[in-house]
C-alpha atoms as a PDB file:
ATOM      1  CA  UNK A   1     135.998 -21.377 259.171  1.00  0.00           C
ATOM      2  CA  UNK A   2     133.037 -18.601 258.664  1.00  0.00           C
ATOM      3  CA  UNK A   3     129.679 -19.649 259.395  1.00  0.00           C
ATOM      4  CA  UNK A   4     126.693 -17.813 258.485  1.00  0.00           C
ATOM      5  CA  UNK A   5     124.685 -16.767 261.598  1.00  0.00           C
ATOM      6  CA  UNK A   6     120.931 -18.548 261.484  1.00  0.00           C
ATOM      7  CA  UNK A   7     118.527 -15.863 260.753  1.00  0.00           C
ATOM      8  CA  UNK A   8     115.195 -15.901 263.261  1.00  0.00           C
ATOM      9  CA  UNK A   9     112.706 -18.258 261.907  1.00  0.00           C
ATOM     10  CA  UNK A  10     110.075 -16.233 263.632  1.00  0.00           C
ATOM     11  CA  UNK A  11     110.887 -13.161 261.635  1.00  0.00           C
ATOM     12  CA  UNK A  12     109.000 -14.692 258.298  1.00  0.00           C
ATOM     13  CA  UNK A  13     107.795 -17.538 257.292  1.00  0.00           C
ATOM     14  CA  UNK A  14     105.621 -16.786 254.770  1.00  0.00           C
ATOM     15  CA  UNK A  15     103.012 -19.938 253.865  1.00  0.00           C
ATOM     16  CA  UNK A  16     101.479 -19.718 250.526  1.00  0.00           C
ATOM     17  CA  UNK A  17      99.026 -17.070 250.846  1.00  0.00           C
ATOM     18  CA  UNK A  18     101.238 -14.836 252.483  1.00  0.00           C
ATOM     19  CA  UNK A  19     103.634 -15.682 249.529  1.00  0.00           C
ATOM     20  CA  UNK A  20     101.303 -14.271 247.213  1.00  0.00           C
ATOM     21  CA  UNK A  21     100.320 -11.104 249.240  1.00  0.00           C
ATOM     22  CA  UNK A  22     103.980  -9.918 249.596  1.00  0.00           C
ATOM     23  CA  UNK A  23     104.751 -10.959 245.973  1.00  0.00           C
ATOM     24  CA  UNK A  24     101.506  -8.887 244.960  1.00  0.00           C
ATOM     25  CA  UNK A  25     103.416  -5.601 247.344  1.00  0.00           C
ATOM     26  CA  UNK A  26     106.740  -6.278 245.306  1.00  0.00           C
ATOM     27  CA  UNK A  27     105.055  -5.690 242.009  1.00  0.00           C
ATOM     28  CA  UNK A  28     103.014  -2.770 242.887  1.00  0.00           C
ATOM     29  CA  UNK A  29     106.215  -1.165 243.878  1.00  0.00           C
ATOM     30  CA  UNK A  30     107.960  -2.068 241.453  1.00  0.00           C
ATOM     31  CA  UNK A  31     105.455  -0.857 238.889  1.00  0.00           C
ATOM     32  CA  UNK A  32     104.224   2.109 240.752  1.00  0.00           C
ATOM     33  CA  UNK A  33     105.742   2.415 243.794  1.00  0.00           C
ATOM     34  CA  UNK A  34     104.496   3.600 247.325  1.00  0.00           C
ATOM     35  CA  UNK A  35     101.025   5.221 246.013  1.00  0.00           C
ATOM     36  CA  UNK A  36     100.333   2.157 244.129  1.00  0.00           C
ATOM     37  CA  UNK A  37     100.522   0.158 247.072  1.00  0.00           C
ATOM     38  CA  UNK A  38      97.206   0.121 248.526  1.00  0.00           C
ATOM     39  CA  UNK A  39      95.327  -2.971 250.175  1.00  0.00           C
ATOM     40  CA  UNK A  40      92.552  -2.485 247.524  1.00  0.00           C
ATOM     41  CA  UNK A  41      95.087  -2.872 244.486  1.00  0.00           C
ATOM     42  CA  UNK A  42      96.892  -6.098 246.711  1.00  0.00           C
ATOM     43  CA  UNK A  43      93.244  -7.564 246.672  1.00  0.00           C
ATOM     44  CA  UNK A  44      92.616  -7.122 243.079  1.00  0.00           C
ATOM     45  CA  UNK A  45      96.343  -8.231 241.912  1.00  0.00           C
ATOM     46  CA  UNK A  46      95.577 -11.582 244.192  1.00  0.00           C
ATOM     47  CA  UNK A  47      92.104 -12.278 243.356  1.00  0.00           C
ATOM     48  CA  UNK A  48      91.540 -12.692 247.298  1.00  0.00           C
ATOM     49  CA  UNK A  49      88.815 -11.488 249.902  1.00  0.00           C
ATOM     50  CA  UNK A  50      89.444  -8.496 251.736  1.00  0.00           C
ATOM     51  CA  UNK A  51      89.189 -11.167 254.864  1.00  0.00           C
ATOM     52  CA  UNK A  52      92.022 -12.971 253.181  1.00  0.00           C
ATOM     53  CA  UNK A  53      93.814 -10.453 253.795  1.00  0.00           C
ATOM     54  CA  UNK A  54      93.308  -8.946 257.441  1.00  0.00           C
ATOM     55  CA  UNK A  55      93.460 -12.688 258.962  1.00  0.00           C
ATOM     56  CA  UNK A  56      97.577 -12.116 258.209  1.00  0.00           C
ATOM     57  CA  UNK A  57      97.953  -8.337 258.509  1.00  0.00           C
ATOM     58  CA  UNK A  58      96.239  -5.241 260.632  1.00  0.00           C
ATOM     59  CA  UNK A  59      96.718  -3.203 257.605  1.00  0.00           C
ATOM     60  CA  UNK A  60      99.376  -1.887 255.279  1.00  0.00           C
ATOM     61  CA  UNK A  61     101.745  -0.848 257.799  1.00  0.00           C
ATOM     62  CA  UNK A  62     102.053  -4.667 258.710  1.00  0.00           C
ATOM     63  CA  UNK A  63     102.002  -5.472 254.921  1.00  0.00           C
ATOM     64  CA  UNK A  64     105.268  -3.363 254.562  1.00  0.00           C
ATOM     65  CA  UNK A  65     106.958  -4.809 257.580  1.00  0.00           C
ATOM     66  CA  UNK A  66     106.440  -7.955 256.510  1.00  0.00           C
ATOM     67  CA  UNK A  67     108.120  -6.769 252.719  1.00  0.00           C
ATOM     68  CA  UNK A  68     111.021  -5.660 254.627  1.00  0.00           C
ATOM     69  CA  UNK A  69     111.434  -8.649 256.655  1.00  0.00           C
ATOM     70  CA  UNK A  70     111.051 -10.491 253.768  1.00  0.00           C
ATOM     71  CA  UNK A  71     113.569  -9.090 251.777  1.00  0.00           C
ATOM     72  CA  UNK A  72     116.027  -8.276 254.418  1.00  0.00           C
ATOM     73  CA  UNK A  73     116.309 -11.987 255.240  1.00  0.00           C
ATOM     74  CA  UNK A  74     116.522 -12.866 251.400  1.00  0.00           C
ATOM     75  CA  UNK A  75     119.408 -10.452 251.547  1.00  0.00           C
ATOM     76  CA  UNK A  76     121.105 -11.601 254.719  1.00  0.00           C
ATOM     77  CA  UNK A  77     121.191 -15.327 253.532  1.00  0.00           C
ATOM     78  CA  UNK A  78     122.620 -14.486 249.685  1.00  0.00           C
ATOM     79  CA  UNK A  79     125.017 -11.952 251.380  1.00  0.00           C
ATOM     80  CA  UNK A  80     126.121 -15.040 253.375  1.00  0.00           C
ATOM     81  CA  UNK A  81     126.074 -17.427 250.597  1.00  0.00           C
ATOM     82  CA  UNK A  82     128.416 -14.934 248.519  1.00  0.00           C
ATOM     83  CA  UNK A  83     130.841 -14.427 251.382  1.00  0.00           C
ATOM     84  CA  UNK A  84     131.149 -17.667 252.711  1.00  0.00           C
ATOM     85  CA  UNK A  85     134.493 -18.465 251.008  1.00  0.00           C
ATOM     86  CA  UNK A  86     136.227 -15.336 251.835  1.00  0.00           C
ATOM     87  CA  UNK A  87     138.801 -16.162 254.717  1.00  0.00           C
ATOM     88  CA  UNK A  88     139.362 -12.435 255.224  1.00  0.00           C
ATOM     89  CA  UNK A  89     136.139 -10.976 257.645  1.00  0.00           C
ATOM     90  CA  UNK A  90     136.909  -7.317 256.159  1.00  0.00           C
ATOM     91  CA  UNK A  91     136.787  -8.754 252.982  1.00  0.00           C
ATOM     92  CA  UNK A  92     133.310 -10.068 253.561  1.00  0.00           C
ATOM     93  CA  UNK A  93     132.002  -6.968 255.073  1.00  0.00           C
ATOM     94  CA  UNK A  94     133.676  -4.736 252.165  1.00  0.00           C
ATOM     95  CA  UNK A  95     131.326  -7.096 250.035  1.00  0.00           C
ATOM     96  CA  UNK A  96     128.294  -6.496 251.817  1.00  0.00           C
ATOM     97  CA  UNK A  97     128.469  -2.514 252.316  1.00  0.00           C
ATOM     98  CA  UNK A  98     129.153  -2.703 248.188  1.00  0.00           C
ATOM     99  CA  UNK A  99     126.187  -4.629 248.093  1.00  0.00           C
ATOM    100  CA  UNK A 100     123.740  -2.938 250.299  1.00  0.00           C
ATOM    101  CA  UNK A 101     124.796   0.186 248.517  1.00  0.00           C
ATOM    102  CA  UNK A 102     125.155   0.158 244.785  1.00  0.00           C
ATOM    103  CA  UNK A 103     121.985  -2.404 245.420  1.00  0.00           C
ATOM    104  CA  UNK A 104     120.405  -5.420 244.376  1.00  0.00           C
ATOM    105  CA  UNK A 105     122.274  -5.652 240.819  1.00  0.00           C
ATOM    106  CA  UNK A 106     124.905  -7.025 243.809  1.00  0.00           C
ATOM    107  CA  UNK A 107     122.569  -9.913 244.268  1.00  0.00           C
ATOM    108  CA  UNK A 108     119.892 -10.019 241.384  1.00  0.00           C
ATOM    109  CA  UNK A 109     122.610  -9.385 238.488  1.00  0.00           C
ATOM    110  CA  UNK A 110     119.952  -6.464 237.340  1.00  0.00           C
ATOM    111  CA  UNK A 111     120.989  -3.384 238.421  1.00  0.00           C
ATOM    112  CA  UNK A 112     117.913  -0.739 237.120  1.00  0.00           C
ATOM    113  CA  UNK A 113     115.507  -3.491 238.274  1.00  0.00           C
ATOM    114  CA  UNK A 114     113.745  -2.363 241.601  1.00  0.00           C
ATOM    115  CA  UNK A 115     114.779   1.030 242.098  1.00  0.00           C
ATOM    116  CA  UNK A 116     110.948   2.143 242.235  1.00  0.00           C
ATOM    117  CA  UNK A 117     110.792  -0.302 244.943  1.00  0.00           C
ATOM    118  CA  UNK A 118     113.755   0.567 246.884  1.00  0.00           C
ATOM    119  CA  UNK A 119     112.781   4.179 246.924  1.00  0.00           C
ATOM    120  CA  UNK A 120     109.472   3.292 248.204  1.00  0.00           C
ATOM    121  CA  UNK A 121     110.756   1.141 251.174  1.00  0.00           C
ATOM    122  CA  UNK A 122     113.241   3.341 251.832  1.00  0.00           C
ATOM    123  CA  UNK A 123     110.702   6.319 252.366  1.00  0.00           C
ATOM    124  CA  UNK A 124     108.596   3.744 254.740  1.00  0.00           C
ATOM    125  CA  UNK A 125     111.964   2.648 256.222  1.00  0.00           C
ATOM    126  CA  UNK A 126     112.003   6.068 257.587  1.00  0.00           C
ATOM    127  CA  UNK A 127     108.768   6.989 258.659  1.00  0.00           C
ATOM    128  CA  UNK A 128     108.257   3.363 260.024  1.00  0.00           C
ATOM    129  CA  UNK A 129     112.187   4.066 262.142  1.00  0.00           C
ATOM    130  CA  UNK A 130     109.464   6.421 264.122  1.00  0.00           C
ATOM    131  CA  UNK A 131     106.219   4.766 263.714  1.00  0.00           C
ATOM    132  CA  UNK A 132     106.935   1.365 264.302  1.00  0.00           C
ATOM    133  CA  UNK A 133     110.498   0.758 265.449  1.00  0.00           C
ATOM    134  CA  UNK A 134     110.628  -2.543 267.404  1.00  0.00           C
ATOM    135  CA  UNK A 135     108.921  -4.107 264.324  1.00  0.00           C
ATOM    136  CA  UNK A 136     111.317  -2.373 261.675  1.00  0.00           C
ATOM    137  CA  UNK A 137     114.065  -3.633 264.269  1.00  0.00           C
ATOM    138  CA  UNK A 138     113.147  -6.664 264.257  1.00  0.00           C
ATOM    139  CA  UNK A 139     112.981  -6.741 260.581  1.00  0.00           C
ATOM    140  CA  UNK A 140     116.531  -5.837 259.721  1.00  0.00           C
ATOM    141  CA  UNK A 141     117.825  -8.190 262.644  1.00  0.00           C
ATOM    142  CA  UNK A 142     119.338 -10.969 259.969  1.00  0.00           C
ATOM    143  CA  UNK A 143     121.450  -8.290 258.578  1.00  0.00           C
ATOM    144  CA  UNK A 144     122.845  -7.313 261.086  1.00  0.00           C
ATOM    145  CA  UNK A 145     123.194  -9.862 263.054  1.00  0.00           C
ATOM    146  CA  UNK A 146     125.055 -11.058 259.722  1.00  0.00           C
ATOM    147  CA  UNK A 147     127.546  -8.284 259.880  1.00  0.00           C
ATOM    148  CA  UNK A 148     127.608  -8.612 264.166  1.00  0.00           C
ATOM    149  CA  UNK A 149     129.006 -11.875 263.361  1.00  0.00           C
ATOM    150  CA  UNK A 150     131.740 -10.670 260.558  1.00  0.00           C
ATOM    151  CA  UNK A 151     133.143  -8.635 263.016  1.00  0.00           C
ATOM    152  CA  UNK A 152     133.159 -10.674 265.678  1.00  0.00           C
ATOM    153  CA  UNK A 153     135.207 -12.777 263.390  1.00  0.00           C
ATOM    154  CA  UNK A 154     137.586 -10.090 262.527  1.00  0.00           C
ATOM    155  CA  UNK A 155     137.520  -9.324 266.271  1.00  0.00           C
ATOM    156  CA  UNK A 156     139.274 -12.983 266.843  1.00  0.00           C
ATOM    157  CA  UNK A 157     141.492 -12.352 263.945  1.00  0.00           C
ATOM    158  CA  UNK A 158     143.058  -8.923 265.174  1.00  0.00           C
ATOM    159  CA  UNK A 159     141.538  -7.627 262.155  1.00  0.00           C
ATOM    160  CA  UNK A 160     138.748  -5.285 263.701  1.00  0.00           C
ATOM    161  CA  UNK A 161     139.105  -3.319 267.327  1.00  0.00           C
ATOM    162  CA  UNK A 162     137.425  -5.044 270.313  1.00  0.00           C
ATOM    163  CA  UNK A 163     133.921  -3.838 271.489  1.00  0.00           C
ATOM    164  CA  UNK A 164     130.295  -4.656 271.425  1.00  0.00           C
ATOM    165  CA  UNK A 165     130.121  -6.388 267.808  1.00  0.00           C
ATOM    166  CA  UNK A 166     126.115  -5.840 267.747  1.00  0.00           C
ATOM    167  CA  UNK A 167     126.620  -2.590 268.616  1.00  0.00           C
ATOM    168  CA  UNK A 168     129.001  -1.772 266.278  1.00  0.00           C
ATOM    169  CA  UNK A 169     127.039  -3.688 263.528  1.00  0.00           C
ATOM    170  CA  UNK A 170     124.069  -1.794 264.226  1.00  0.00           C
ATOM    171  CA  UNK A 171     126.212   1.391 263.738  1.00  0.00           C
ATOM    172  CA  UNK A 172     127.880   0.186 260.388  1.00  0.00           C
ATOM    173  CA  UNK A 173     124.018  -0.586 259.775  1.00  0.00           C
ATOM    174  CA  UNK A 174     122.478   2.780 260.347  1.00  0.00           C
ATOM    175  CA  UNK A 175     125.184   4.657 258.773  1.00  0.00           C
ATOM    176  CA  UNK A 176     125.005   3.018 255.606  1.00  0.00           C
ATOM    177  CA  UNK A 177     121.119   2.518 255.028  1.00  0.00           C
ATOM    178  CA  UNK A 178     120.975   5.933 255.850  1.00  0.00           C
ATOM    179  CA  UNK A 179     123.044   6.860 253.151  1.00  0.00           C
ATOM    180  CA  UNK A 180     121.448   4.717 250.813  1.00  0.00           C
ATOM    181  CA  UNK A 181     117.741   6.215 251.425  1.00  0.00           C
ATOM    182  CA  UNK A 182     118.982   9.778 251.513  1.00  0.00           C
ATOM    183  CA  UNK A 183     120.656   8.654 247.710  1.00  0.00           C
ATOM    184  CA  UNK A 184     117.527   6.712 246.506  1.00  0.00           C
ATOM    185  CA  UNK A 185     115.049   9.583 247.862  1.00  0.00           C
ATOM    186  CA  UNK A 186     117.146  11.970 245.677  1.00  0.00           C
ATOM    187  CA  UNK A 187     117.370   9.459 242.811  1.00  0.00           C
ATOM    188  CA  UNK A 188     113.789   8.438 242.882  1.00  0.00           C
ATOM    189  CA  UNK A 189     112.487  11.111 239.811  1.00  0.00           C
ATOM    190  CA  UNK A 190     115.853  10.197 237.660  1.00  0.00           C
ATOM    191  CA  UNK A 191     117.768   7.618 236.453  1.00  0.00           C
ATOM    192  CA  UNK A 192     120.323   6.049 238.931  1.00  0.00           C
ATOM    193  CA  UNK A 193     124.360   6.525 237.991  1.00  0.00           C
ATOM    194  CA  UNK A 194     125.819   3.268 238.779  1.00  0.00           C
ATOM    195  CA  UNK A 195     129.438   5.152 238.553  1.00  0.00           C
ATOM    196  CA  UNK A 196     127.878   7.504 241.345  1.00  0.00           C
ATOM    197  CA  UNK A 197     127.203   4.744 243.267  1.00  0.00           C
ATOM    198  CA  UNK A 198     129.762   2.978 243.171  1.00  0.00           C
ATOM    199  CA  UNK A 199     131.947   5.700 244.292  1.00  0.00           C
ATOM    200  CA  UNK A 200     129.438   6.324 247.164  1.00  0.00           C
ATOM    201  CA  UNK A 201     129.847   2.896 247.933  1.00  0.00           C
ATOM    202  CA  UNK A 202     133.660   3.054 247.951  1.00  0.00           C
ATOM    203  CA  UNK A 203     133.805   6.443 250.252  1.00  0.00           C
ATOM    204  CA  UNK A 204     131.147   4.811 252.737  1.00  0.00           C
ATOM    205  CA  UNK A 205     133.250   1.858 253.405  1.00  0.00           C
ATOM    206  CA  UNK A 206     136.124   3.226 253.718  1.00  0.00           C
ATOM    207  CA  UNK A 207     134.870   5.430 256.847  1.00  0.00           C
ATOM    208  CA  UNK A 208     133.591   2.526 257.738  1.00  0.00           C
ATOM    209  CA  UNK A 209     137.193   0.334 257.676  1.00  0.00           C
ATOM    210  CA  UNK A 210     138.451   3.511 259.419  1.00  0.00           C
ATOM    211  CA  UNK A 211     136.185   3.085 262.280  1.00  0.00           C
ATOM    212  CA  UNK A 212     136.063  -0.376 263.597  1.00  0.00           C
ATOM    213  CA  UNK A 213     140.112  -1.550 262.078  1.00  0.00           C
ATOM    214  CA  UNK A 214     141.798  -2.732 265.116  1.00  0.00           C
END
């Protein structure tokens, strides 16, 4: 039976006032992405002290690592959720590229919701890959140890060729969130095709079937 890897407590656990700070980032992006994000704007959106504030993060850098954890967990455990009754490990990982690529509408049922955002993050996702990449790493860990544990799965079941399955998730990973920020980036002044997408979605994982099938 599939189990659902536990995701690192450690990574976030956001008490109340952190709750509010990266609910405050979430709208700002949403509403006007990465320039509206600013620790002044965060301050005025929650009503709290600019103390408030630095007693959780060193600055905005930390305020966006802590978005991505955030939502990266979120993701990992409703990715989980969703494939937990699918005997088939490639079945669950087919889900999961789909997901992570035609985007939240996968999870939140809205698909034109959070676009703004996702273009934002994924410019920061790139500059912080440089800046900051043991934090970043640490961010995306749930995913991917999500997926490290689908094909470890598969692994057992014939279904996916032996190797290092973190590795190989991490690869699976980078190649399709690369994909996806390289599409947002070019999407982020227009309207997003969901039929474009969704083909995008359906070439990526097949190369990706191709490379780890046993």
């Amino acid at each position: 039976m599939y189990r659902a890897p536990q995701t690192d407590e450690a990574i976030m656990e956001l008490d109340d006032r952190n709750q509010q700070i990266v609910a405050a980032a979430y709208d700002l992006l949403d509403e006007e992405g990465l320039e509206g994000l600013t620790i002044r704007a965060v301050l005025q959106r929650t009503g709290l002290a600019r103390r408030a504030f630095y007693d959780r993060f060193a600055g905005k850098d930390d305020l966006v690592l802590a978005v991505f954890a955030h939502t990266l967990r979120r993701a990992a455990e409703q990715f989980a959720e969703q494939v937990r009754d699918l005997p088939d490990p490639l079945a669950r990982l087919h889900h999961i590229v789909n997901g992570i690529v035609i985007g939240r509408p996968a999870i939140d049922g809205d698909w034109q919701a959070g676009q703004r955002r996702s273009a934002a993050l994924s410019r920061e996702h790139l500059r912080l890959a440089e800046a900051r990449p043991i934090e970043l790493q640490r961010a995306v860990s749930p995913l991917i140890d999500l997926i490290a544990t689908i094909l470890s799965d598969g692994m057992t079941g014939g279904q996916v060729r032996q190797g290092p399955g973190h590795w190989m998730a991490l690869l699976v990973y980078n190649l399709v969130s690369t994909t996806v920020h390289s599409q947002l980036l070019a999407e982020e002044e227009s309207i997003a095709d969901r039929q474009h997408r969704e083909e995008l979605a359906a070439e990526i994982w097949e190369f990706c079937r191709r490379a780890i099938a046993a």
